[in-house]
C-alpha atoms as a PDB file:
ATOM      1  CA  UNK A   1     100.687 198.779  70.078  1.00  0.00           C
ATOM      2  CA  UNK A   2      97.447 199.398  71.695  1.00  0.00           C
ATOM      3  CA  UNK A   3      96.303 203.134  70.958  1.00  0.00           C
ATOM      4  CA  UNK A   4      93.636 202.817  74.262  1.00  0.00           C
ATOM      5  CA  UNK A   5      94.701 204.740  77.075  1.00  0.00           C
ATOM      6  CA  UNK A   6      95.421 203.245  80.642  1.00  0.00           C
ATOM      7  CA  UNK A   7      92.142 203.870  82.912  1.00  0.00           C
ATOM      8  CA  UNK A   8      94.427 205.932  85.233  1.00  0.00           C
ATOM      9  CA  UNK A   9      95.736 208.282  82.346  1.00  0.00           C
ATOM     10  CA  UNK A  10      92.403 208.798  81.335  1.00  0.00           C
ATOM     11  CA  UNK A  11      91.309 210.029  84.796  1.00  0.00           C
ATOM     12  CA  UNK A  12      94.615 211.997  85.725  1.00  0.00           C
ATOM     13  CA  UNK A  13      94.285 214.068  81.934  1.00  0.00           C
ATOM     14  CA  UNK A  14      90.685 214.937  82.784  1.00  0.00           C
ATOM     15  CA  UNK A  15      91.132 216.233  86.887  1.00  0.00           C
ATOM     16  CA  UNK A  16      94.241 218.502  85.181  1.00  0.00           C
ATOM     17  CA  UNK A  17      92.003 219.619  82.757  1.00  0.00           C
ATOM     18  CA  UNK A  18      89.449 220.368  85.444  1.00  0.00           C
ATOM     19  CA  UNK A  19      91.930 221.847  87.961  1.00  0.00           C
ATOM     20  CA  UNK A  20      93.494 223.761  84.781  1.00  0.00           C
ATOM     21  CA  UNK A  21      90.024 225.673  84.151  1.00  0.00           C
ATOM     22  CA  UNK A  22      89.373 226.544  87.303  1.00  0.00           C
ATOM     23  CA  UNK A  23      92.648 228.282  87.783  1.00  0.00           C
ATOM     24  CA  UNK A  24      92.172 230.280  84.411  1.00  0.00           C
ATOM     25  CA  UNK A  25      93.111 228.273  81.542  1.00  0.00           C
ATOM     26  CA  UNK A  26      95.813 230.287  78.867  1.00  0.00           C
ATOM     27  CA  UNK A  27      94.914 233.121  81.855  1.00  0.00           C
ATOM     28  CA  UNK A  28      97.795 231.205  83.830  1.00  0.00           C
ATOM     29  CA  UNK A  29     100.077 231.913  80.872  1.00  0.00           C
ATOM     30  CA  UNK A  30      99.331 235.725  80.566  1.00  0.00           C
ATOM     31  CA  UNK A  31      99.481 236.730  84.503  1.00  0.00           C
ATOM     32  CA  UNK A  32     103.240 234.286  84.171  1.00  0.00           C
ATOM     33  CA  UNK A  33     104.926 236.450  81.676  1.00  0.00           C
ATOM     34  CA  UNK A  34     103.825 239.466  84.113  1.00  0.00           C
ATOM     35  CA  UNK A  35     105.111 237.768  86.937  1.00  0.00           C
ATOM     36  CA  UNK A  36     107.218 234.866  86.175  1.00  0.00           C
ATOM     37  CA  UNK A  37     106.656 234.129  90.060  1.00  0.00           C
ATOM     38  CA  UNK A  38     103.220 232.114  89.011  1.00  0.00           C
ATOM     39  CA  UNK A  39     105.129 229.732  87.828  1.00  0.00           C
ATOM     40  CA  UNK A  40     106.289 228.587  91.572  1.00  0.00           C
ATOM     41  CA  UNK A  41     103.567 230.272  93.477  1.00  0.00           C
ATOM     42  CA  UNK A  42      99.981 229.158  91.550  1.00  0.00           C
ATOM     43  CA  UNK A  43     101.052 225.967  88.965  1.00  0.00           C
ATOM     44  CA  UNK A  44     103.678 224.071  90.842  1.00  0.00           C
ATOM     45  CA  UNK A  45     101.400 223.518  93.879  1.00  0.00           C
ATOM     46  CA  UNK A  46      98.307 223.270  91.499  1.00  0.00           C
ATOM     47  CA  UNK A  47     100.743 219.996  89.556  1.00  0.00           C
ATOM     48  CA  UNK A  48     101.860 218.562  93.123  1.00  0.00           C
ATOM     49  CA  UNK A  49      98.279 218.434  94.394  1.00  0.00           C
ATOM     50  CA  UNK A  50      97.452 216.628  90.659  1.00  0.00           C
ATOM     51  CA  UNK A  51     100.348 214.224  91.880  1.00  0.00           C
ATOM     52  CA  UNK A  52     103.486 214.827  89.736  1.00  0.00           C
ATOM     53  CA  UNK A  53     105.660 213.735  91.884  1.00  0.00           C
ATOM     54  CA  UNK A  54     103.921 210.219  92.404  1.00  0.00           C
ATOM     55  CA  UNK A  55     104.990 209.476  88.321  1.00  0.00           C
ATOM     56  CA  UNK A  56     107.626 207.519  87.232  1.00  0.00           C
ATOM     57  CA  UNK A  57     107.498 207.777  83.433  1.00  0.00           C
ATOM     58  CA  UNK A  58     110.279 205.294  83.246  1.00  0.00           C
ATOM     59  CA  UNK A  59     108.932 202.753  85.466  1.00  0.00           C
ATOM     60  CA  UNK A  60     106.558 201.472  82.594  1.00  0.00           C
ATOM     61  CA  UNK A  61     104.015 202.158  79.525  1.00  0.00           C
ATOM     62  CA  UNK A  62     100.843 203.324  82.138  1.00  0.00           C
ATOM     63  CA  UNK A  63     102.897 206.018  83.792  1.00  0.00           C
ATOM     64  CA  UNK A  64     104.418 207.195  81.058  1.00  0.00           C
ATOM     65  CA  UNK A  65     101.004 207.547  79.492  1.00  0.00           C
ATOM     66  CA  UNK A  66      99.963 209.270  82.088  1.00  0.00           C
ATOM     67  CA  UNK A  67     103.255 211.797  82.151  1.00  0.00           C
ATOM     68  CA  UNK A  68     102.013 211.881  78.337  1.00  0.00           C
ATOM     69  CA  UNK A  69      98.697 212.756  78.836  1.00  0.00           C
ATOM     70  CA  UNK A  70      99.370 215.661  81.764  1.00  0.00           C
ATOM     71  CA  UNK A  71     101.554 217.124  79.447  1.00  0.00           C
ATOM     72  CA  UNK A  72      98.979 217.091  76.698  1.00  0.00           C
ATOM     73  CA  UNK A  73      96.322 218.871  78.828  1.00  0.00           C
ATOM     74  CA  UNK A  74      99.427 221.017  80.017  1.00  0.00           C
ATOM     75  CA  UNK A  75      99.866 221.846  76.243  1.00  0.00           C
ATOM     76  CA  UNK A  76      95.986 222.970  75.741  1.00  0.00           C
ATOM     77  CA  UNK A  77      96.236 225.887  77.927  1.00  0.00           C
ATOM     78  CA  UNK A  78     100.118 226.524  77.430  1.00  0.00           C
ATOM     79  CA  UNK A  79     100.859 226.088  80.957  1.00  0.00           C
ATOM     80  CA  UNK A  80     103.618 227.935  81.572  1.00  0.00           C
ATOM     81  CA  UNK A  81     105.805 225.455  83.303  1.00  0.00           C
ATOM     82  CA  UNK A  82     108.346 222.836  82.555  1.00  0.00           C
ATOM     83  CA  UNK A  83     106.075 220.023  83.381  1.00  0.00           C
ATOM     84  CA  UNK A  84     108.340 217.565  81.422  1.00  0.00           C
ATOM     85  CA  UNK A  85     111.466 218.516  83.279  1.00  0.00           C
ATOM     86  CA  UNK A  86     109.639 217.680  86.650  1.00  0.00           C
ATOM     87  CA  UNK A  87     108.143 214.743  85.703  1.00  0.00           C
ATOM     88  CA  UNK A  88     111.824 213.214  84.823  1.00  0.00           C
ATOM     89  CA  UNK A  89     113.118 214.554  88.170  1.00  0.00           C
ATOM     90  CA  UNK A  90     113.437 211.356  90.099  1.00  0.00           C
ATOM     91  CA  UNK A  91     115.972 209.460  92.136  1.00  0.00           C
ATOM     92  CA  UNK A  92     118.033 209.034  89.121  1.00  0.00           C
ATOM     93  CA  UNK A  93     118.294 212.770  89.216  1.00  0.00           C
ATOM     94  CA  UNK A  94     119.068 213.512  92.458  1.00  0.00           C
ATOM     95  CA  UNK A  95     115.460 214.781  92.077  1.00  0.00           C
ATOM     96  CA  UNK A  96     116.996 217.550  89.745  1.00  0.00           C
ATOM     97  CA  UNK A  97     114.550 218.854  87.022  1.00  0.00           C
ATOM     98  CA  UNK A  98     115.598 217.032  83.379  1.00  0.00           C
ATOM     99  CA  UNK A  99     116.421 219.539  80.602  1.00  0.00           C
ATOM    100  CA  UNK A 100     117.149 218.444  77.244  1.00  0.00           C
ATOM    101  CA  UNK A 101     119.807 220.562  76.803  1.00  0.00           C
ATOM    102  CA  UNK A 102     124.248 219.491  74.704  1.00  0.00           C
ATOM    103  CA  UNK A 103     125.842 222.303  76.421  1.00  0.00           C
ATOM    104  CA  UNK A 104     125.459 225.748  78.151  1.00  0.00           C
ATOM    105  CA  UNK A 105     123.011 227.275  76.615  1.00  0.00           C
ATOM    106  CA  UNK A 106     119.176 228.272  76.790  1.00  0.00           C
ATOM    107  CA  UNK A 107     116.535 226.342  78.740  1.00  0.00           C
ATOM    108  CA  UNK A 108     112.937 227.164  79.297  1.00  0.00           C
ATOM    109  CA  UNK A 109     112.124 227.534  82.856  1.00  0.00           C
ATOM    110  CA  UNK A 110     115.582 227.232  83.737  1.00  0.00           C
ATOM    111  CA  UNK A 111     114.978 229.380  86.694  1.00  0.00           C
ATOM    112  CA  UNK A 112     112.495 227.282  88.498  1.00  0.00           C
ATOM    113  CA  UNK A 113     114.530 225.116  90.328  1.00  0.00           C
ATOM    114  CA  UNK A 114     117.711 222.592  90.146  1.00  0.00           C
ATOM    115  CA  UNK A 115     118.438 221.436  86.841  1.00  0.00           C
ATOM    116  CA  UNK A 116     120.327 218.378  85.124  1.00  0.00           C
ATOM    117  CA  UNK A 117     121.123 218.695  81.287  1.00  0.00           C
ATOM    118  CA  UNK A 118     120.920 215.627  79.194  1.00  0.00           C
ATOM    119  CA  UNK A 119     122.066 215.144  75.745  1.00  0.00           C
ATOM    120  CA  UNK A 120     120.572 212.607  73.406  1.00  0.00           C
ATOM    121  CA  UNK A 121     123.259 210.218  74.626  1.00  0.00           C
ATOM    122  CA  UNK A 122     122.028 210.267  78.097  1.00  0.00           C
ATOM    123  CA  UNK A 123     125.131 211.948  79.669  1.00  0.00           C
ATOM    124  CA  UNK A 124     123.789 214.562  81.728  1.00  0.00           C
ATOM    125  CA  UNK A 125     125.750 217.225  83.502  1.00  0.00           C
ATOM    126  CA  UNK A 126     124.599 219.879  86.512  1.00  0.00           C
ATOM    127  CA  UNK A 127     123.217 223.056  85.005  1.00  0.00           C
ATOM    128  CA  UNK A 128     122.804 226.670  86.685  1.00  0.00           C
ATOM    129  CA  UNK A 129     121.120 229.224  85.726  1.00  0.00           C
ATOM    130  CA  UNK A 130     122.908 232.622  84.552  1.00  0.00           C
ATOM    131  CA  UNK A 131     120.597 235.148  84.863  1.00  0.00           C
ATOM    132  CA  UNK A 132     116.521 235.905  84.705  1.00  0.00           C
ATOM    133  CA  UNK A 133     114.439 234.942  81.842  1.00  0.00           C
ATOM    134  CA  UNK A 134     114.419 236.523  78.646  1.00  0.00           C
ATOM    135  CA  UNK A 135     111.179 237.673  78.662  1.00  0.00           C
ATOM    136  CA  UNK A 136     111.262 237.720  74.933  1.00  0.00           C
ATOM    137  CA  UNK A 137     107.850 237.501  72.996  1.00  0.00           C
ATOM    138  CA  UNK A 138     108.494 233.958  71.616  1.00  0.00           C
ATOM    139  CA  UNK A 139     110.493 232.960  74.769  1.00  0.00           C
ATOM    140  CA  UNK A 140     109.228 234.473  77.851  1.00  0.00           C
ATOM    141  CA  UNK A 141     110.516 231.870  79.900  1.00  0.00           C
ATOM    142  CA  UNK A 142     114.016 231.335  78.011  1.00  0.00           C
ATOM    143  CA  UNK A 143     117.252 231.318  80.923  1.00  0.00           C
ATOM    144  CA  UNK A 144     121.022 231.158  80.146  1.00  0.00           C
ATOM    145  CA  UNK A 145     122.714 227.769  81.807  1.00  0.00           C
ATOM    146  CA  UNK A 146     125.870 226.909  82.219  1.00  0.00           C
ATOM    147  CA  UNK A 147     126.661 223.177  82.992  1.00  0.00           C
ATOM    148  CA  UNK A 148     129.292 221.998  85.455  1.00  0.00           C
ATOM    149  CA  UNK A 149     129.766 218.495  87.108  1.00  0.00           C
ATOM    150  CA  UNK A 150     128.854 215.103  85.607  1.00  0.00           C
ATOM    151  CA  UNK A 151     125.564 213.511  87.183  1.00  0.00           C
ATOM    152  CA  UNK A 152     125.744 210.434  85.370  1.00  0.00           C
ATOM    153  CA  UNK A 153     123.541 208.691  82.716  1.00  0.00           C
ATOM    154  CA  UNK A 154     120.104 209.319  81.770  1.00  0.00           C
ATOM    155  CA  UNK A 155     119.155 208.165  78.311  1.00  0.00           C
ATOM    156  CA  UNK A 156     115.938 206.852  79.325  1.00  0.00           C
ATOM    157  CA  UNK A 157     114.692 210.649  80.491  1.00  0.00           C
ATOM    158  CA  UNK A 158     116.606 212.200  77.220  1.00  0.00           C
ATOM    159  CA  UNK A 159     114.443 209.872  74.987  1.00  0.00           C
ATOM    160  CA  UNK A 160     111.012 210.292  76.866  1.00  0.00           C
ATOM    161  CA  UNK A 161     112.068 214.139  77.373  1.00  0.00           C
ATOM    162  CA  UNK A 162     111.545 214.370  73.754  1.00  0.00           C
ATOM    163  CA  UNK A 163     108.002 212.305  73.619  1.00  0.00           C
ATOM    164  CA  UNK A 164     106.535 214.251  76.333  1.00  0.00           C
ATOM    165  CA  UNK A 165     107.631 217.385  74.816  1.00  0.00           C
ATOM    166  CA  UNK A 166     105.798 216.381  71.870  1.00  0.00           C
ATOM    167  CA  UNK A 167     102.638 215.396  73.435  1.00  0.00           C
ATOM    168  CA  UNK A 168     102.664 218.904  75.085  1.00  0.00           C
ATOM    169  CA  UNK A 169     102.526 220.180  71.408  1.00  0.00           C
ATOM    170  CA  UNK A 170      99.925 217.576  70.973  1.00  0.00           C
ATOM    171  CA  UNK A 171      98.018 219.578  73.330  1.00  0.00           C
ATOM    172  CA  UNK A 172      98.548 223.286  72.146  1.00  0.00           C
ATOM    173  CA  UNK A 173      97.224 221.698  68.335  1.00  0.00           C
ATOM    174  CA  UNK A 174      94.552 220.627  69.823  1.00  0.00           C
ATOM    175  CA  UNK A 175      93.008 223.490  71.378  1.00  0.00           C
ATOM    176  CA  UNK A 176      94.167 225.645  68.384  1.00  0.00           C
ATOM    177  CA  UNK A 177      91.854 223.282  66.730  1.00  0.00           C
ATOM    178  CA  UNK A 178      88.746 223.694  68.562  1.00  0.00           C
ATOM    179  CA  UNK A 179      89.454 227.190  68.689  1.00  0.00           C
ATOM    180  CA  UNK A 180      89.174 227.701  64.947  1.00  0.00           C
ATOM    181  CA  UNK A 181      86.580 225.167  64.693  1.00  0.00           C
ATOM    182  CA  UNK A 182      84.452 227.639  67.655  1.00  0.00           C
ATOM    183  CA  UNK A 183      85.465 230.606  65.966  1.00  0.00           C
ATOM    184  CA  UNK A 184      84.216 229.520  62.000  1.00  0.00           C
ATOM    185  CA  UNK A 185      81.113 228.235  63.310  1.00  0.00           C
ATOM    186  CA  UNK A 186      80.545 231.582  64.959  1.00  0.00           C
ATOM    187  CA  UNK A 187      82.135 234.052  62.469  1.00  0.00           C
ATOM    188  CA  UNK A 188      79.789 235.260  59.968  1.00  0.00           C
ATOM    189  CA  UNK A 189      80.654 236.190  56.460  1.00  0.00           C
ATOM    190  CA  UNK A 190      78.629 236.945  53.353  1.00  0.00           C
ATOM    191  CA  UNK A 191      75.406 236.118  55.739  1.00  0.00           C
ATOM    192  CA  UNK A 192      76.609 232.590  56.581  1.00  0.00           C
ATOM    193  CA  UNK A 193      78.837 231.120  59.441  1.00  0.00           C
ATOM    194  CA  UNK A 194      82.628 231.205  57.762  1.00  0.00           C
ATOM    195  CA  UNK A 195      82.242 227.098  58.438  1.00  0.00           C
ATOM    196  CA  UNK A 196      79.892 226.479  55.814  1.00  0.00           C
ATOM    197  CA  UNK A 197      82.491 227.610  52.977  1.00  0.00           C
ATOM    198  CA  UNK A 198      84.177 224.554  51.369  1.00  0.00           C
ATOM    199  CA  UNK A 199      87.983 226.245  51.928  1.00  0.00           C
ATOM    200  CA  UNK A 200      87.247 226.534  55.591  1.00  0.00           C
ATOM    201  CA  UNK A 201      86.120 222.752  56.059  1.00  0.00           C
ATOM    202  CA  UNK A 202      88.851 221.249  54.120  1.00  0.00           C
ATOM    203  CA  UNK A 203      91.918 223.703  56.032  1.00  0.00           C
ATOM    204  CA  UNK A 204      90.173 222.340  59.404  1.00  0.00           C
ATOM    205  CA  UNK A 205      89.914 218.687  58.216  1.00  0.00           C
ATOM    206  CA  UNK A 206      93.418 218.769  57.171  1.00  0.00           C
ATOM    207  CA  UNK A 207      94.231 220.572  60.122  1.00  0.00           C
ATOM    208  CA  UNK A 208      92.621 217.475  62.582  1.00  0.00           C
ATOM    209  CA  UNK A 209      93.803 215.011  60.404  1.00  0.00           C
ATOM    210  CA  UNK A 210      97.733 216.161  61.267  1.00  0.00           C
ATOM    211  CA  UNK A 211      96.458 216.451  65.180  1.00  0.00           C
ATOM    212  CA  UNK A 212      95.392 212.444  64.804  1.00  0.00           C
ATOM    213  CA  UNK A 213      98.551 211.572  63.362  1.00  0.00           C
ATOM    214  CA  UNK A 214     100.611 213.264  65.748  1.00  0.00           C
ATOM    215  CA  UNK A 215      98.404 211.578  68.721  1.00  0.00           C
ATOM    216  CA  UNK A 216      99.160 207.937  67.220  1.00  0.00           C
ATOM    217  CA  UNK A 217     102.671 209.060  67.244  1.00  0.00           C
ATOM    218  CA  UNK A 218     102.993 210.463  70.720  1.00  0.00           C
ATOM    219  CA  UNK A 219     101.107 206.913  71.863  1.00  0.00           C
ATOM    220  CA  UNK A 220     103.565 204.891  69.581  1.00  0.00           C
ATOM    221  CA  UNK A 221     106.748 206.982  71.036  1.00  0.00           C
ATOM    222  CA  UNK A 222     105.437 206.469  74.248  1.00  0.00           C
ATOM    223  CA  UNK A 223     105.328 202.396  74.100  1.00  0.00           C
ATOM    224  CA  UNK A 224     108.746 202.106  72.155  1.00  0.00           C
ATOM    225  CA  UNK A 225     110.276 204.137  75.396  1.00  0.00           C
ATOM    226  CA  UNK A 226     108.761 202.062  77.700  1.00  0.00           C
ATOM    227  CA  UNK A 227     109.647 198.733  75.676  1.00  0.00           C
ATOM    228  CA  UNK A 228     112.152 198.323  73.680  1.00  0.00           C
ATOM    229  CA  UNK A 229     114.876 201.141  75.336  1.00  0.00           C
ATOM    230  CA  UNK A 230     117.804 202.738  73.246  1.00  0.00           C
ATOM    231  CA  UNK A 231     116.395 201.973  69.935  1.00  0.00           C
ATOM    232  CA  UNK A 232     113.419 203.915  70.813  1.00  0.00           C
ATOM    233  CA  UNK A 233     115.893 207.011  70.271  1.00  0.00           C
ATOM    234  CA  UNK A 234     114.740 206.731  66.454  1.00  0.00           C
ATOM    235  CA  UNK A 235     110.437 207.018  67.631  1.00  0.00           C
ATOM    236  CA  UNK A 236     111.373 209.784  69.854  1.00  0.00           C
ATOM    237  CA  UNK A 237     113.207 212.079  67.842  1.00  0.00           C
ATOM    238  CA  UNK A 238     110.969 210.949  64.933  1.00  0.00           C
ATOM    239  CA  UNK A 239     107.983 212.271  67.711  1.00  0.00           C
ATOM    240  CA  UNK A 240     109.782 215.402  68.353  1.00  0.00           C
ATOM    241  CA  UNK A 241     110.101 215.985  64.139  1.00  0.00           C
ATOM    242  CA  UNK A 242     106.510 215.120  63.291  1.00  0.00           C
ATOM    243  CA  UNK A 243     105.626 217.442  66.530  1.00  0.00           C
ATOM    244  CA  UNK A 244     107.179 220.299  64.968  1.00  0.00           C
ATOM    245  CA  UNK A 245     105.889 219.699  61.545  1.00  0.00           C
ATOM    246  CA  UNK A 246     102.640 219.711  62.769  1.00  0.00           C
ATOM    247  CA  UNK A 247     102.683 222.600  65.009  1.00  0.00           C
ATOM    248  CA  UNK A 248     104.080 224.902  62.228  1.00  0.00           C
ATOM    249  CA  UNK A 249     101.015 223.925  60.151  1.00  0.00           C
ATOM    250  CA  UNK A 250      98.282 223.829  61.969  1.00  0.00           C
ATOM    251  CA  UNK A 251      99.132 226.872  63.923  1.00  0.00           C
ATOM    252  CA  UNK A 252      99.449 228.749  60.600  1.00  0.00           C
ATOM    253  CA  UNK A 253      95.722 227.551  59.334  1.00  0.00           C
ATOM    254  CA  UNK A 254      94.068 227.857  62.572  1.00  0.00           C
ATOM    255  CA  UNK A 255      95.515 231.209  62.780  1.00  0.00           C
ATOM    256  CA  UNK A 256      94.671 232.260  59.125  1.00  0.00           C
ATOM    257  CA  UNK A 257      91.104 231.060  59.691  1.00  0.00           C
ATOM    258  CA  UNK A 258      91.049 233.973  62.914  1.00  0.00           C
ATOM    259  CA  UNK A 259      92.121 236.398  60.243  1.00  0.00           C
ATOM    260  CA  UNK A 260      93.415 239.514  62.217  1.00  0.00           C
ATOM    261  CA  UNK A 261      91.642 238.720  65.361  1.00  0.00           C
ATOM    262  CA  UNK A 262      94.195 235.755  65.639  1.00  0.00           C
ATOM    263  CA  UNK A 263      97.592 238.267  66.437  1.00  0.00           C
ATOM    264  CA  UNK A 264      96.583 240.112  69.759  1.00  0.00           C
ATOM    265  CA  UNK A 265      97.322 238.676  73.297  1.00  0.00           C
ATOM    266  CA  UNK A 266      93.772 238.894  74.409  1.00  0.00           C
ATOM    267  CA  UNK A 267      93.011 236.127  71.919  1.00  0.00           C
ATOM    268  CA  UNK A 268      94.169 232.320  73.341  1.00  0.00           C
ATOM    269  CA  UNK A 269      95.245 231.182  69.924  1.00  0.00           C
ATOM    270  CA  UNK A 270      98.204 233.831  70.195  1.00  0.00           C
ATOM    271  CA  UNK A 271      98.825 232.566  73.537  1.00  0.00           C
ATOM    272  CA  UNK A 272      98.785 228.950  72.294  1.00  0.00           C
ATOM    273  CA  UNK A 273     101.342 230.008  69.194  1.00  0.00           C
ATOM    274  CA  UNK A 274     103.736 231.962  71.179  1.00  0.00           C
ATOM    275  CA  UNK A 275     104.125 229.760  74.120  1.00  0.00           C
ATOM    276  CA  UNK A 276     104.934 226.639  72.396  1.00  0.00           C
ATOM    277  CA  UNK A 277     107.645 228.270  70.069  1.00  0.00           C
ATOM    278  CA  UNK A 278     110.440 227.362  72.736  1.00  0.00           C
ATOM    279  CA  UNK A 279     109.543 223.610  72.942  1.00  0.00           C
ATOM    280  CA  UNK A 280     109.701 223.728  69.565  1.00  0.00           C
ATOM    281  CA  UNK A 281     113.435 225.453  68.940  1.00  0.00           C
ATOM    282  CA  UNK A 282     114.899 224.916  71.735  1.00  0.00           C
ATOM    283  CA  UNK A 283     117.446 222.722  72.092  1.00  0.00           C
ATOM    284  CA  UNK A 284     116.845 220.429  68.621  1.00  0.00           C
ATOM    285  CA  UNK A 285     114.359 222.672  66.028  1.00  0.00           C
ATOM    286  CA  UNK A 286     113.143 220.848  63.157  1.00  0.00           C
ATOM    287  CA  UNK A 287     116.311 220.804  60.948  1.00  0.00           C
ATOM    288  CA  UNK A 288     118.526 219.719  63.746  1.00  0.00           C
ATOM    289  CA  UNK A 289     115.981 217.100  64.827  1.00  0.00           C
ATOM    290  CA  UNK A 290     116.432 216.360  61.001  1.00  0.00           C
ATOM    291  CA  UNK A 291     119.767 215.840  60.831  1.00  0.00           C
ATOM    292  CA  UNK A 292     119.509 213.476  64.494  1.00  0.00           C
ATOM    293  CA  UNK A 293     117.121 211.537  63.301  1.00  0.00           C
ATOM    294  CA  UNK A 294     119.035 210.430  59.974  1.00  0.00           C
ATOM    295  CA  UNK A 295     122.236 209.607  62.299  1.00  0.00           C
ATOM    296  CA  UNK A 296     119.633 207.800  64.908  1.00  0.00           C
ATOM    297  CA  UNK A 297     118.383 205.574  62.151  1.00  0.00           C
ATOM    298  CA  UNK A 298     121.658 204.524  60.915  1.00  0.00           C
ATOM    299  CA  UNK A 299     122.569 203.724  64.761  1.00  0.00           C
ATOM    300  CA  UNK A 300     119.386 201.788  65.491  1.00  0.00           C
ATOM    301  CA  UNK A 301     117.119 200.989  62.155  1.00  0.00           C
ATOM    302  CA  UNK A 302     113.956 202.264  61.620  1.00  0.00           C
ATOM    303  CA  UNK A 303     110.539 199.758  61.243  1.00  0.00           C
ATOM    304  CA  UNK A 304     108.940 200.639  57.634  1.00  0.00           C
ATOM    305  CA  UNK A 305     108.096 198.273  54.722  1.00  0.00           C
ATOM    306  CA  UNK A 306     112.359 197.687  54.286  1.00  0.00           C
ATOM    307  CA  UNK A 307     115.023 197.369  56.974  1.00  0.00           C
ATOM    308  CA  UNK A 308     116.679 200.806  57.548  1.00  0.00           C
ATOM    309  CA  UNK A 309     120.268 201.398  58.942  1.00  0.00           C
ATOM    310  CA  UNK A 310     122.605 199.632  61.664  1.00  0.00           C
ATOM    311  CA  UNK A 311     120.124 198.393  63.582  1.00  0.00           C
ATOM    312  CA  UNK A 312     118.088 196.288  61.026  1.00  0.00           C
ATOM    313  CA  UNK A 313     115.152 195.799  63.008  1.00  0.00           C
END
């Protein structure tokens, strides 16, 4: 596996970035949970202009890295949008959005526009919203579906559904990195920054040390999808597991090292924590993913220093 980045994933992640800023950053996510109408009005032309539609992340290893990598800088400012689910939509689809989703149940952004449901088997079935979003505080976005008619098989979008899903998480750890990292350095305690104490500079290390592992992760999910096809299904729920590890502990140091200024909305880091909490839960949260993962390996093996399960690779 070669960790470098395709030249055109490279360039892609930095014009979101770019076109990200200039529309507000974690702003975007504040003025959607106002009005959920942002969504459709101000980031679905802002992603169509950035060329969504133009990916294929199962036509090979550079698009999906660059699916990936839009829905890592999607991740950094939480933008509130199912950037995933459109990136699947495709011919396959019927151009439907792709929601990981068993059954009828909830789906973020299930409101924004036609949706297929996909279970980790790849049968997918057409899904309808059944009301408005929640507009919960740790799913703003969260909409009832129910599913009705069969729209064949898409394993290849349930497996990279759950890498890109991760490398959106990728993104919200890493700007809840640099935030803490900004706000120690700045923060002064006892007549020094709150970065020079020993405590501080270990919780950050370990805290970018579990963002680097979950990168090579996301990059090593993201070539097993592309190469090697169903037995991938082990790498990408493995992604999904060591996403939501991750996120549950770096979002708890960053957000100790804020102390109390870390809990109101006017500070992105609470943006950053709340947002992500449905990609997280919703439909597989860490247990379940758990639990999938053991049956996964016993289906297709699992590379490690000894041959795991069925598969034996």
């Amino acid at each position: 596996m070669n960790l470098e980045l395709p030249e055109i994933s490279v360039a892609l992640a930095e014009s979101a970035a770019t076109a990200f800023a200039r529309a507000g950053g974690t702003q975007i996510a504040r003025d959607a949970e106002r009005e959920p109408r942002v969504r459709t009005d101000t980031v679905e032309p802002m992603l169509v202009a950035l060329g969504i539609d133009d990916i294929d992340p199962c036509a090979g290893a550079d698009e999906a890295a660059a699916a990936a990598e839009l829905c890592r800088v999607a991740g950094r400012v939480a933008l509130p949008y199912p950037v995933e689910m459109r990136l699947l939509a495709s011919t396959r689809s019927d151009g439907r959005l792709v929601a990981l989703r068993p059954g009828p149940g909830l789906v973020e952004h299930g409101d924004v526009g036609a949706i297929t449901a996909v279970d980790l088997r790849g049968d997918a079935l057409e899904a309808r919203p059944t009301g408005a979003p929640h507009r919960s505080r740790l799913g703003p976005f969260l909409v009832d579906v129910d599913t009705g008619d069969t729209a064949g098989e898409l394993a290849a979008e349930a497996r990279l559904g759950l890498v890109l899903r991760a490398s959106y998480v990728l993104g919200v750890c890493e700007a809840a990195v640099a935030l803490a990292t900004a706000h120690t350095a700045d923060r002064i305690q006892f007549d020094q920054p709150l970065a020079d104490f020993q405590t501080v500079r270990f919780s950050l290390a370990d805290a970018t040390v579990a963002v680097e592992s979950l990168r090579a992760i996301v990059h090593f999910g993201i070539w097993r999808c592309a190469t090697v096809g169903s037995d991938a299904l082990t790498d990408a729920l493995a992604c999904h597991l060591k996403a939501c590890d991750v996120a549950q502990d770096v979002l708890r140091r960053t957000q100790q090292l804020h102390g109390a200024s870390a809990f109101p909305d006017e500070h992105d880091i609470s943006v950053l924590a709340r947002h992500v909490q449905a990609r997280l839960r919703v439909p597989y949260e860490s247990e379940r993913a758990a639990l999938l993962l053991v049956d996964a390996i016993e289906a297709h093996g699992f590379d490690g220093l000894f041959a795991h399960g069925g598969g034996r690779r």
